[in-house]
N, C-alpha and C. Protein backbone atom coordinates (compact mmCIF):
# COMPACT_ATOMS: atom_id res chain seq x y z
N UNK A 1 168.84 109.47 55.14
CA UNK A 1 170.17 110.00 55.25
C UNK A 1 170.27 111.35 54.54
N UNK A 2 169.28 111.52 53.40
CA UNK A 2 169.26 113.02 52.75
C UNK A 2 168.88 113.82 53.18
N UNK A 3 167.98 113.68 54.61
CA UNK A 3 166.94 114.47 55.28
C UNK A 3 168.25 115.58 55.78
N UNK A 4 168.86 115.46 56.45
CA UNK A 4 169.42 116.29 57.48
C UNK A 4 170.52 117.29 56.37
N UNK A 5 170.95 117.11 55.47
CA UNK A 5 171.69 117.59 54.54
C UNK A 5 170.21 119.40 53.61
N UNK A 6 169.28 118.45 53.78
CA UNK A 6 168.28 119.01 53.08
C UNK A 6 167.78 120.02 53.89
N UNK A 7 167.53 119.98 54.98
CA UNK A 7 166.83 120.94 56.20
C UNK A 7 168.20 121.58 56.85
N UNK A 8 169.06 121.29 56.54
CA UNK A 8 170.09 122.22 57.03
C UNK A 8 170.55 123.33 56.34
N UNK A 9 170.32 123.08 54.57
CA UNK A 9 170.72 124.46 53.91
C UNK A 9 168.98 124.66 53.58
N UNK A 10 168.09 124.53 53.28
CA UNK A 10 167.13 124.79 52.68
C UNK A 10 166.41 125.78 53.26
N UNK A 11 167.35 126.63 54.47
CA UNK A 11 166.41 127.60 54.68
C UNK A 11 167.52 129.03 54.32
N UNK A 12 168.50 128.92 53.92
CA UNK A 12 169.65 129.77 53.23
C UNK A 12 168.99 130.96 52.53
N UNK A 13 168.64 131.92 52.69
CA UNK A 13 167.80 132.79 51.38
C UNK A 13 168.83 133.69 50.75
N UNK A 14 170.02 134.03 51.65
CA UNK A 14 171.29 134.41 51.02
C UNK A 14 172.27 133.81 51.12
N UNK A 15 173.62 134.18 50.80
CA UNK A 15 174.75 133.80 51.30
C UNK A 15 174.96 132.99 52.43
N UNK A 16 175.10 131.72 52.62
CA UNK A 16 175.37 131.29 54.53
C UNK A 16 176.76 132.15 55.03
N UNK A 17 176.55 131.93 55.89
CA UNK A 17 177.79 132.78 56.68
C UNK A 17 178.47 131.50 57.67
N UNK A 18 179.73 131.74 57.93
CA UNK A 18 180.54 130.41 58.36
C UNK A 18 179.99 129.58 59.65
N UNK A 19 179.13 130.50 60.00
CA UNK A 19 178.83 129.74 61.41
C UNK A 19 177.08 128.92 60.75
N UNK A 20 176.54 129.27 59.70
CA UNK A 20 175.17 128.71 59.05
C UNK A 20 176.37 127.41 58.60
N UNK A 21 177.64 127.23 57.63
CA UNK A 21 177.60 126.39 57.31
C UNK A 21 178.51 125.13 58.24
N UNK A 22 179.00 125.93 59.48
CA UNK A 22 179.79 124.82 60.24
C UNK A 22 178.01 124.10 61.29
N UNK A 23 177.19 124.82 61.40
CA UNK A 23 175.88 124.16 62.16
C UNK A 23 175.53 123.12 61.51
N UNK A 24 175.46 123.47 60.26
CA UNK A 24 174.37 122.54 58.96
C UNK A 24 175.26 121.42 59.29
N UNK A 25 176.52 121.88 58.93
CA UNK A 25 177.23 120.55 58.58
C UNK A 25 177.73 119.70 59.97
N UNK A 26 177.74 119.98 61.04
CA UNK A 26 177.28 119.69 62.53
C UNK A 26 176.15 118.88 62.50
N UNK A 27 175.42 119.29 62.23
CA UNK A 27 173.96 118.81 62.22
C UNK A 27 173.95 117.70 61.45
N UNK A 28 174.41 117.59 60.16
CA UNK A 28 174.53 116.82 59.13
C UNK A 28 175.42 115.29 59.57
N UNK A 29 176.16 116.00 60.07
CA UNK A 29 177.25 114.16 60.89
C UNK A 29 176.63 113.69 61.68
N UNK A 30 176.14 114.89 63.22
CA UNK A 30 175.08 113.91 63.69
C UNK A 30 174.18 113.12 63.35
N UNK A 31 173.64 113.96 62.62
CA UNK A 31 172.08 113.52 62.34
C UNK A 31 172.66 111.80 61.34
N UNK A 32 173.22 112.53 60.46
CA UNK A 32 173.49 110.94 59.34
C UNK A 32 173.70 109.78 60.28
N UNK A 33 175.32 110.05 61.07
CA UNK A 33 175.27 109.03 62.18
C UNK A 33 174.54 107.96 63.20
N UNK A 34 173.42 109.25 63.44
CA UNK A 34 172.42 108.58 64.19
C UNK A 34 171.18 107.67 63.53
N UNK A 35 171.32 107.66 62.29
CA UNK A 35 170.15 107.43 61.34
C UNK A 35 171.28 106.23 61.28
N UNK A 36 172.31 106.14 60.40
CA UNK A 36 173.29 105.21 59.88
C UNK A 36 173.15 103.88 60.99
N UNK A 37 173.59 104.58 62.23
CA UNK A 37 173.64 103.75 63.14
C UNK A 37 172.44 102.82 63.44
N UNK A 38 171.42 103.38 63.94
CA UNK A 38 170.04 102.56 64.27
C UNK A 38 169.53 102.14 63.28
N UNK A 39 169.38 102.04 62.09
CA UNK A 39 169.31 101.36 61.18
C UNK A 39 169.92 99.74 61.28
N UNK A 40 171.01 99.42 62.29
CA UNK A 40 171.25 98.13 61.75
C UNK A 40 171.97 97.82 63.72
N UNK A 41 171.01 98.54 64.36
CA UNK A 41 171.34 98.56 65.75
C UNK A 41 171.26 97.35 66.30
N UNK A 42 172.31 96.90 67.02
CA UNK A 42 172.47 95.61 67.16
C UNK A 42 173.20 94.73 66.19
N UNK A 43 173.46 94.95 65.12
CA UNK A 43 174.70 94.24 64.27
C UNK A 43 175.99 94.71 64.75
N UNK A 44 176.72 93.38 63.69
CA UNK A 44 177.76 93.99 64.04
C UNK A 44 178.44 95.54 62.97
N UNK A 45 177.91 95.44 61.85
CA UNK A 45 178.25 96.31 60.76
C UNK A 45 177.20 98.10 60.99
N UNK A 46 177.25 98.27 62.21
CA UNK A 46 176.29 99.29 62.64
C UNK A 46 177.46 100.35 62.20
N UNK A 47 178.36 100.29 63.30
CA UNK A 47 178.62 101.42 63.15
C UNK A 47 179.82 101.49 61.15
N UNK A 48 179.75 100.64 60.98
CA UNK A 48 179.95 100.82 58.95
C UNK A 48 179.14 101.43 58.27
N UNK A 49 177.83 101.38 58.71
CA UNK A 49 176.49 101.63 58.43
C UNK A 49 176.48 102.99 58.70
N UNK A 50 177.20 103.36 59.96
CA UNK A 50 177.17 105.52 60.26
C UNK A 50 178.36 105.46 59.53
N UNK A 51 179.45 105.31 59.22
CA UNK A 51 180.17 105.62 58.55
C UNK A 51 179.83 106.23 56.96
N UNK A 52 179.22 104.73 56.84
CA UNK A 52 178.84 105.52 55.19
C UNK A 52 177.44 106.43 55.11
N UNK A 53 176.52 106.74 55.70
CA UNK A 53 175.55 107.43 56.13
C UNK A 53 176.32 109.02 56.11
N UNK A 54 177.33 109.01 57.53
CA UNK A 54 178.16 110.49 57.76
C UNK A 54 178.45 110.42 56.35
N UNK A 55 179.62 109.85 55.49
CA UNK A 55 180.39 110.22 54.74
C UNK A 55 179.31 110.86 53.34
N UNK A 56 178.24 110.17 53.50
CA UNK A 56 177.10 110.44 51.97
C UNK A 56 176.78 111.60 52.32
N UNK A 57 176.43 111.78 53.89
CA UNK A 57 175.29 113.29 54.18
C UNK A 57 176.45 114.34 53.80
N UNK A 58 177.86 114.12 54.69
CA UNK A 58 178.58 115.27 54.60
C UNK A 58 178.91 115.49 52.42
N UNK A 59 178.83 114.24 51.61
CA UNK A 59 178.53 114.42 50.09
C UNK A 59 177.75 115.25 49.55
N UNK A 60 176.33 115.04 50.28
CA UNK A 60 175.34 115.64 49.93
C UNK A 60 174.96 117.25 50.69
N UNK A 61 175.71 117.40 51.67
CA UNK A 61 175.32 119.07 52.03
C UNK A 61 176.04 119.31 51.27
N UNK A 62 177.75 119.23 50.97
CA UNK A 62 178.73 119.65 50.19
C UNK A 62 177.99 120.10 48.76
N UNK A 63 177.37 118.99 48.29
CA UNK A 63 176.64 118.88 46.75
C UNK A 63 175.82 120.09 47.15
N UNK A 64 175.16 120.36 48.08
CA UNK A 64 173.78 121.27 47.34
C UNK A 64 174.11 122.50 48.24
N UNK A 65 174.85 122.66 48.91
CA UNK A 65 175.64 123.99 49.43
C UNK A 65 176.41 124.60 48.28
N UNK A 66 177.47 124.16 47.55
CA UNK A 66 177.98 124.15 46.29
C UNK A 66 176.90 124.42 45.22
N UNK A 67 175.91 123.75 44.81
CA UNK A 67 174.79 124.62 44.09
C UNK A 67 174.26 125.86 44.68
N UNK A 68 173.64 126.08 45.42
CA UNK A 68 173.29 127.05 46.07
C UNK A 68 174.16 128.39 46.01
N UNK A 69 175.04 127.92 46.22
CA UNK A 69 176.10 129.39 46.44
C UNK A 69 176.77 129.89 45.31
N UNK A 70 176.67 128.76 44.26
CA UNK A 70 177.84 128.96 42.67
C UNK A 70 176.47 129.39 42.34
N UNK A 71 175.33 129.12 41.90
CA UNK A 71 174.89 128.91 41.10
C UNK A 71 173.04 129.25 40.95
N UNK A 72 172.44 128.68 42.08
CA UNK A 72 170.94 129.37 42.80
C UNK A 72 170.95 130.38 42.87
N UNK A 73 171.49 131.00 44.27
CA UNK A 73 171.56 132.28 44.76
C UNK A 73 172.13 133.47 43.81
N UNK A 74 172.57 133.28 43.15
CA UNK A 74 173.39 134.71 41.89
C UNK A 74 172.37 134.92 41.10
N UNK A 75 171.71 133.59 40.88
CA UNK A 75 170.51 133.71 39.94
C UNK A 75 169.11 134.68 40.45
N UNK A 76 169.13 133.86 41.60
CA UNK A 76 167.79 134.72 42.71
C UNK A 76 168.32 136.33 42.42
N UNK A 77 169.84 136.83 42.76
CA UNK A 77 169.77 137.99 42.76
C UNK A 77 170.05 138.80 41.84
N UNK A 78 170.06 138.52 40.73
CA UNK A 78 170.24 138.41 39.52
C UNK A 78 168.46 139.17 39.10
N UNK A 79 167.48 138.15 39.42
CA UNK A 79 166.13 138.22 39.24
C UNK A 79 166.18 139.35 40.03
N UNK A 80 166.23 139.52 41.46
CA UNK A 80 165.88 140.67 42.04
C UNK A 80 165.94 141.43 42.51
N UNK A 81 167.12 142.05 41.17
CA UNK A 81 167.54 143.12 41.30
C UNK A 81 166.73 144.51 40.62
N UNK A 82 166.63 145.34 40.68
CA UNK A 82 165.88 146.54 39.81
C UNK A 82 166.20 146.85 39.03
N UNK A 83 165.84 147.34 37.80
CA UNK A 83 166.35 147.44 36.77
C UNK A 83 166.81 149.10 37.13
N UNK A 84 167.61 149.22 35.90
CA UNK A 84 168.34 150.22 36.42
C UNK A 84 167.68 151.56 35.41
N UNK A 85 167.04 152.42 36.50
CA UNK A 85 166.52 153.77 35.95
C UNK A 85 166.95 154.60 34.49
N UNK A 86 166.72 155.11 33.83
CA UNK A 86 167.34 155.73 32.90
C UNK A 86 167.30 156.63 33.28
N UNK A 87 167.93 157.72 32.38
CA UNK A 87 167.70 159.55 33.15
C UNK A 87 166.16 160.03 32.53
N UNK A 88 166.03 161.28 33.45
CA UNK A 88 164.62 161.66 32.85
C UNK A 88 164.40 162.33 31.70
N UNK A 89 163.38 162.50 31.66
CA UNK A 89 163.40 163.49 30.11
C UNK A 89 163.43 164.74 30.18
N UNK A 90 164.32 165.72 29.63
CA UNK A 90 164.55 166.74 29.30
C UNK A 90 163.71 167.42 29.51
């Protein structure tokens, strides 16, 4: 159920942009759903089973989209940025 949360931001190298994070998270309901579901295919508690699957994945992109963007990424650019020239010498 972590898989699809994980491969949906983990290729982010900057900022996502609204349409990176409405896909991921697209991706993320399906995907949980479909995992949630066949997991207990043929019960009756299947589709309870995508319920809480969707509701954890859409937890978990939230969780590490939210790291990523507060907190990873400022850092990355932070690191690589150039330091800033001084003037030359006289």
């Amino acid at each position: 159920m972590m898989l699809p949360g994980l491969v949906s931001i983990a290729f982010y190298r900057k900022r996502p942009t609204w349409a990176q994070i409405g896909w991921g998270l697209l991706f993320t309901v399906v995907a949980s759903g479909l995992i949630g579901y066949f997991q207990l295919y043929g019960t009756s508690r299947a589709w309870e089973n995508a319920l809480v699957a969707v509701f954890l994945g859409v937890l978990l992109y939230a969780a590490i989209l939210f790291y990523l963007v507060y907190f990873y990424i400022p850092k990355m650019e932070r690191v690589r940025a150039p330091p800033a020239r001084s003037a030359p010498p006289p």
